[in-house]
Protein backbone atom coordinates (compact mmCIF):
# COMPACT_ATOMS: atom_id res chain seq x y z
CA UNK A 1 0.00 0.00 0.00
CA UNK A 2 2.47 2.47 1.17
CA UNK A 3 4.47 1.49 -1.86
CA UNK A 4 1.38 2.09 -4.70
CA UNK A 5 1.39 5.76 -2.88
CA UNK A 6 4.86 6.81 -3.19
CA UNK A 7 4.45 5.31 -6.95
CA UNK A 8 1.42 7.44 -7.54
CA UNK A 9 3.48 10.30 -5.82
CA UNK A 10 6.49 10.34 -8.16
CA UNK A 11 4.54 9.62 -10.84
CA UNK A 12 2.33 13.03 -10.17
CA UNK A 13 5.65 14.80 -9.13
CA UNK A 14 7.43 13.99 -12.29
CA UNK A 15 4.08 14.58 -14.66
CA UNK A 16 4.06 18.24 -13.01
CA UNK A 17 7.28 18.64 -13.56
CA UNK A 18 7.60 17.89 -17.12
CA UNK A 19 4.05 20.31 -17.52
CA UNK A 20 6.14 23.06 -15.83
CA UNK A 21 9.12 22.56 -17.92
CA UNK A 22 7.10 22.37 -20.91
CA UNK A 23 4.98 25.22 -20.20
CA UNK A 24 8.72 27.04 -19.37
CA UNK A 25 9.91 26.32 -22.70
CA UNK A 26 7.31 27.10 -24.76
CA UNK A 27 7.08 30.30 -23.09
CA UNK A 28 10.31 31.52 -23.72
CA UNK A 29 10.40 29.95 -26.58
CA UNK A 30 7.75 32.03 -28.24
CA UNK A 31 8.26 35.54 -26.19
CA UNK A 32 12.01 35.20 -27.32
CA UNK A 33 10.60 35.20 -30.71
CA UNK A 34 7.98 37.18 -30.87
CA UNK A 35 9.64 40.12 -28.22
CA UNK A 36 7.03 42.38 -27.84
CA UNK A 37 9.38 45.16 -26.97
CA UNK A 38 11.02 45.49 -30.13
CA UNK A 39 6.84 46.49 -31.20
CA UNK A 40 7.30 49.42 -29.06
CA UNK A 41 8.30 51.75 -31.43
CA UNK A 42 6.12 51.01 -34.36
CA UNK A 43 3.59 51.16 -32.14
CA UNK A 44 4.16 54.64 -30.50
CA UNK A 45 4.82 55.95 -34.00
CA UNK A 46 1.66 54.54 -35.55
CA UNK A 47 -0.16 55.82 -32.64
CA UNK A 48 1.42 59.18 -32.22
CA UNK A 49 -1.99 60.81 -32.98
CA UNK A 50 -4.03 58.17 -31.02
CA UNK A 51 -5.90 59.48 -27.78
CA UNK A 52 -4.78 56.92 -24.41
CA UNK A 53 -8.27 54.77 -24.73
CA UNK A 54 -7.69 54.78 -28.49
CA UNK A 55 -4.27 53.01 -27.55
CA UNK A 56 -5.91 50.51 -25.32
CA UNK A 57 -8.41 49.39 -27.88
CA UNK A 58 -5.23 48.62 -30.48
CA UNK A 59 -3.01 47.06 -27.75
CA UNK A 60 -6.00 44.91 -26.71
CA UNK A 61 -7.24 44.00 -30.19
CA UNK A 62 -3.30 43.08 -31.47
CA UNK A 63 -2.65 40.79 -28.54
CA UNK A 64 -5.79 39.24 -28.94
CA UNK A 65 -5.26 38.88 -32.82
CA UNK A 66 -1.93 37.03 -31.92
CA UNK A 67 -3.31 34.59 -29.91
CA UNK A 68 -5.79 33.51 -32.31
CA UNK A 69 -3.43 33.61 -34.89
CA UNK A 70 -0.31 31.42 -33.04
CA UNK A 71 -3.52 29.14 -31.39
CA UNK A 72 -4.53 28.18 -35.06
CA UNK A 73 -1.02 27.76 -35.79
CA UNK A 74 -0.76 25.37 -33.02
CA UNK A 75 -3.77 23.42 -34.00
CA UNK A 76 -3.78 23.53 -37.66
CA UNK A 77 0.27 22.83 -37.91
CA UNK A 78 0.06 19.28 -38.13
CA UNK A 79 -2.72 19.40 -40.66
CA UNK A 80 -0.62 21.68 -42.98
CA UNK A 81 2.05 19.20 -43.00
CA UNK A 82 0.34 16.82 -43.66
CA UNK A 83 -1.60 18.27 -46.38
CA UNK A 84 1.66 19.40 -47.71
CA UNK A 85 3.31 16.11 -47.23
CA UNK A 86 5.92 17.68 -45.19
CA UNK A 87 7.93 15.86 -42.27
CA UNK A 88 8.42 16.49 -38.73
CA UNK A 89 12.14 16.70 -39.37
CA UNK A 90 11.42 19.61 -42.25
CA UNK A 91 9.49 21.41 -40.38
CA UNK A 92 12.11 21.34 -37.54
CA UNK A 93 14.93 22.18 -39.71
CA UNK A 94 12.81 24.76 -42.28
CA UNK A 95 11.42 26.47 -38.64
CA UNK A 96 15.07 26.90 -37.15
CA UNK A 97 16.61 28.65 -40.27
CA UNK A 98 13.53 30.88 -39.91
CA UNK A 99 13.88 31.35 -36.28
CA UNK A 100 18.31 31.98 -37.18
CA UNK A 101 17.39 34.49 -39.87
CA UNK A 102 15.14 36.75 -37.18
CA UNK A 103 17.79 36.27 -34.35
CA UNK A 104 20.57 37.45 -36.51
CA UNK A 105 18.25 40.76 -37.59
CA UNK A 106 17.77 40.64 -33.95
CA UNK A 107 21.07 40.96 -32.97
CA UNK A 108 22.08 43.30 -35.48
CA UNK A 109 18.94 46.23 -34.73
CA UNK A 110 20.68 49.19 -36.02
CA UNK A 111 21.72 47.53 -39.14
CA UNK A 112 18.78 45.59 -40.47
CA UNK A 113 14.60 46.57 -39.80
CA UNK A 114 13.08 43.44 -37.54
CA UNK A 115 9.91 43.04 -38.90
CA UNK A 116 8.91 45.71 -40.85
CA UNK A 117 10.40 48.16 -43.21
CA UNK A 118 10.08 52.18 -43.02
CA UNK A 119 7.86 52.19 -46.08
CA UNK A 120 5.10 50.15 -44.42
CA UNK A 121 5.21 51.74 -41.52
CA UNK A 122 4.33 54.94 -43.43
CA UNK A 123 1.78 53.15 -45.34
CA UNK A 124 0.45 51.59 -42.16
CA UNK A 125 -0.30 55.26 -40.56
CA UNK A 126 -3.21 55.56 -43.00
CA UNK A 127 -4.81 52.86 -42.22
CA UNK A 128 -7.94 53.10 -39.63
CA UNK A 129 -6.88 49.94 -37.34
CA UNK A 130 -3.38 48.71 -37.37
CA UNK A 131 -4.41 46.32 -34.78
CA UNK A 132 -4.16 43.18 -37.06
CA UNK A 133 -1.43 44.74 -39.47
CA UNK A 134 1.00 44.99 -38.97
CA UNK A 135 0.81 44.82 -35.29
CA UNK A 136 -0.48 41.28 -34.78
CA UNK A 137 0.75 40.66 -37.92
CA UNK A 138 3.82 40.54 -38.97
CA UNK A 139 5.15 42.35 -35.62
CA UNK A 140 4.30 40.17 -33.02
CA UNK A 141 2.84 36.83 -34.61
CA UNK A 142 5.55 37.05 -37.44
CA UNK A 143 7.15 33.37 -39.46
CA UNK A 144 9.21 33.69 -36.28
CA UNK A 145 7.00 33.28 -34.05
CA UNK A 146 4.67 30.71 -35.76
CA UNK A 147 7.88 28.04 -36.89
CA UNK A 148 8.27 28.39 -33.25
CA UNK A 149 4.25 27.14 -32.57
CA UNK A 150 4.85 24.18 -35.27
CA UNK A 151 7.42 23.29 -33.94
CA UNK A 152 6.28 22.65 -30.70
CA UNK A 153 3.20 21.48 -31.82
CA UNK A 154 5.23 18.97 -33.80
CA UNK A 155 6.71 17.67 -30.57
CA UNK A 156 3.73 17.26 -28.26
CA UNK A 157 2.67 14.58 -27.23
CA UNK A 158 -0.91 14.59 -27.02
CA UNK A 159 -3.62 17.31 -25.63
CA UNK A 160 -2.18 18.15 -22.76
CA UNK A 161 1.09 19.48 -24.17
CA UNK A 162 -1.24 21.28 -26.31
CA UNK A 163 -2.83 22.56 -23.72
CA UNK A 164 -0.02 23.35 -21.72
CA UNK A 165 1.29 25.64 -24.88
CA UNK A 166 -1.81 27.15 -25.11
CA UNK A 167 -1.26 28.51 -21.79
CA UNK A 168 2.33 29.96 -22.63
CA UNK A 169 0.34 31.81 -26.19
CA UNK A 170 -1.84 33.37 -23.52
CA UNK A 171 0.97 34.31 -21.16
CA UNK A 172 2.94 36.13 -24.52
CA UNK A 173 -0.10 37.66 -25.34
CA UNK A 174 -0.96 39.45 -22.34
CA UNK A 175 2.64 39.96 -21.80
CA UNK A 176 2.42 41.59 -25.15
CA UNK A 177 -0.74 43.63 -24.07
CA UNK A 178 0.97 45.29 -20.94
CA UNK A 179 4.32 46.03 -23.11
CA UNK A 180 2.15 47.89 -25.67
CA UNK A 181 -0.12 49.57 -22.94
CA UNK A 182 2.88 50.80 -21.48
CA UNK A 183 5.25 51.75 -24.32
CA UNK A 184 4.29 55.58 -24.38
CA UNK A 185 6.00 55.59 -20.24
CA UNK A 186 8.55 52.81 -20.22
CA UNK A 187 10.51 54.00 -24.08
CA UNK A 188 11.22 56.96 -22.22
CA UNK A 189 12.86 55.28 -19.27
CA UNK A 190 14.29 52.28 -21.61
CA UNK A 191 15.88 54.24 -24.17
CA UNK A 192 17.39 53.15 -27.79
CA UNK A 193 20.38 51.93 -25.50
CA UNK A 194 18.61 49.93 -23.33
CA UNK A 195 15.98 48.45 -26.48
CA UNK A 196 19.05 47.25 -28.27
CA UNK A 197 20.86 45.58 -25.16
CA UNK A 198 17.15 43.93 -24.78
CA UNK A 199 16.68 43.19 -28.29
CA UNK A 200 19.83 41.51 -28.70
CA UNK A 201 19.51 39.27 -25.60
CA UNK A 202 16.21 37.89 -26.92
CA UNK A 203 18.36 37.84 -30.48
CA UNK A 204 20.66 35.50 -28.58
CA UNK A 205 17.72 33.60 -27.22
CA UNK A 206 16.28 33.47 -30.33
CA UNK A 207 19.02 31.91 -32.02
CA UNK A 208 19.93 29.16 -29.38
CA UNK A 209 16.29 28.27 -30.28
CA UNK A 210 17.07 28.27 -34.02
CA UNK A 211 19.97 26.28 -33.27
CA UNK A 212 18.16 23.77 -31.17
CA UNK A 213 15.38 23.63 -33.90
CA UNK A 214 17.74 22.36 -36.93
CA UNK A 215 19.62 19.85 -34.35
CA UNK A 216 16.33 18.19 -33.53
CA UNK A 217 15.40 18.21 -37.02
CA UNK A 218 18.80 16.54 -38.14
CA UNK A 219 18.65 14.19 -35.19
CA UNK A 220 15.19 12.62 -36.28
CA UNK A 221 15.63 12.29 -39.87
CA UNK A 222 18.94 10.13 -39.38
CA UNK A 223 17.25 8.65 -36.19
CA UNK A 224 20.45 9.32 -33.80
C-alpha cells in the first residue's frame, strides 16, 4: 500500500514537472521570438496621434489577434504538413533557419529593420486599425513566431502538451498587451540603449532556439 502511494506520488511529481518545464519552454520559446518590446516603437509611432483609450483598444485587439493567430497555428500545424506532405524533421529544420534568420536581424537592430520596413510603416499610418497589421501581424505573430508554434506542436505529445502551450500563447499575449499599454511611459525610461541591449539578448535567445530547432530536425531524420 504504502508502496502504490509513493508510486502514484512520483509519478504526479514527475508529470508536473515535465508540464512546468514544458509550459517554461514554450514560453520563452515564443516571447524570445515574438519580443514584444522590439513592437514598441512602431507602435508609439503609428499611434502618435491616437488618444490613451484609443491606444488601449489597439493594444487589446493586437494581442488578442496574436493569440488567435499562433492558437490556429498550433492546432492547424500538423494538418498543414500533412496536407503538404511535409515531415516532422522539415518542419524542424525549415522552422530553425527561420527562427536563425530573425535572431541574426535581432542581434544586429541598427543595421537591419526586424519586422517591418520604413515604407510600411508609413503606409500603415493611414490605415484606420493597425491592430491586425501589422501589429499582430507581422510584428508580433511574425514566421518567427509561428515556426516556433509548429514546432512545438510537432513535438507534443498529445492534448495536454497542447494545452499546456496554449497557456504559454496566452501568457505572450498578455505579456504583449501590458508592453504595448505601457510603451508611451517605459521607451522613455528604456531608451534606444537599453531596447538594443534587450533586443539583442532575446536575439541571442532566439538563435539558441534556431539552433536547437535544426539539431532536432537533423537528429530525427537520421534517427540518432
Amino acid at each position: 500500500m504504502v508502496e502504490d502511494i509513493l508510486t502514484q506520488s512520483n509519478f504526479f511529481s514527475t508529470y508536473i514537472s515535465g508540464s512546468t518545464t514544458l509550459l517554461i519552454a514554450a514560453f520563452t520559446s515564443i516571447i524570445s521570438v515574438a519580443n514584444p518590446l522590439a513592437a514598441m516603437p512602431v507602435f508609439i509611432s503609428l499611434t502618435e496621434q491616437s488618444t490613451d483609450p484609443e491606444r488601449t483598444g489597439i493594444a487589446q485587439k493586437a494581442s488578442f489577434y496574436m493569440f488567435i493567430i499562433l492558437v490556429l497555428f498550433l492546432l492547424a500545424g500538423t494538418y498543414i504538413m500533412s496536407f503538404f506532405g511535409i515531415s516532422l524533421p522539415g518542419i524542424r529544420i525549415a522552422g530553425g533557419l527561420i527562427i536563425l534568420r530573425a535572431a541574426y536581424a535581432m542581434l544586429n537592430p541598427e543595421q537591419t529593420d526586424r519586422k517591418i520596413s520604413k515604407e510600411a510603416q508609413e503606409a500603415a499610418k493611414t490605415k484606420e486599425d493597425i491592430s491586425f497589421s501589422p501589429m499582430a501581424m507581422p510584428m508580433l505573430s511574425g514566421p518567427g513566431s509561428i515556426a516556433v508554434v509548429i514546432g512545438l506542436a510537432s513535438q507534443s505529445q498529445g492534448p495536454v502538451d497542447l494545452i499546456i502551450i496554449t497557456i504559454a500563447i496566452v501568457l505572450v499575449a498578455l505579456i504583449s498587451y501590458g508592453v504595448l499599454r505601457l510603451a508611451p511611459f517605459s521607451a522613455k525610461y528604456i531608451g534606444p540603449t537599453g531596447m538594443n541591449a534587450i533586443t539583442r539578448m532575446m536575439g541571442f535567445i532566439a538563435m539558441a532556439i534556431g539552433v536547437q530547432f535544426i539539431l532536432n530536425g537533423i537528429s530525427s531524420f537520421f534517427g540518432v
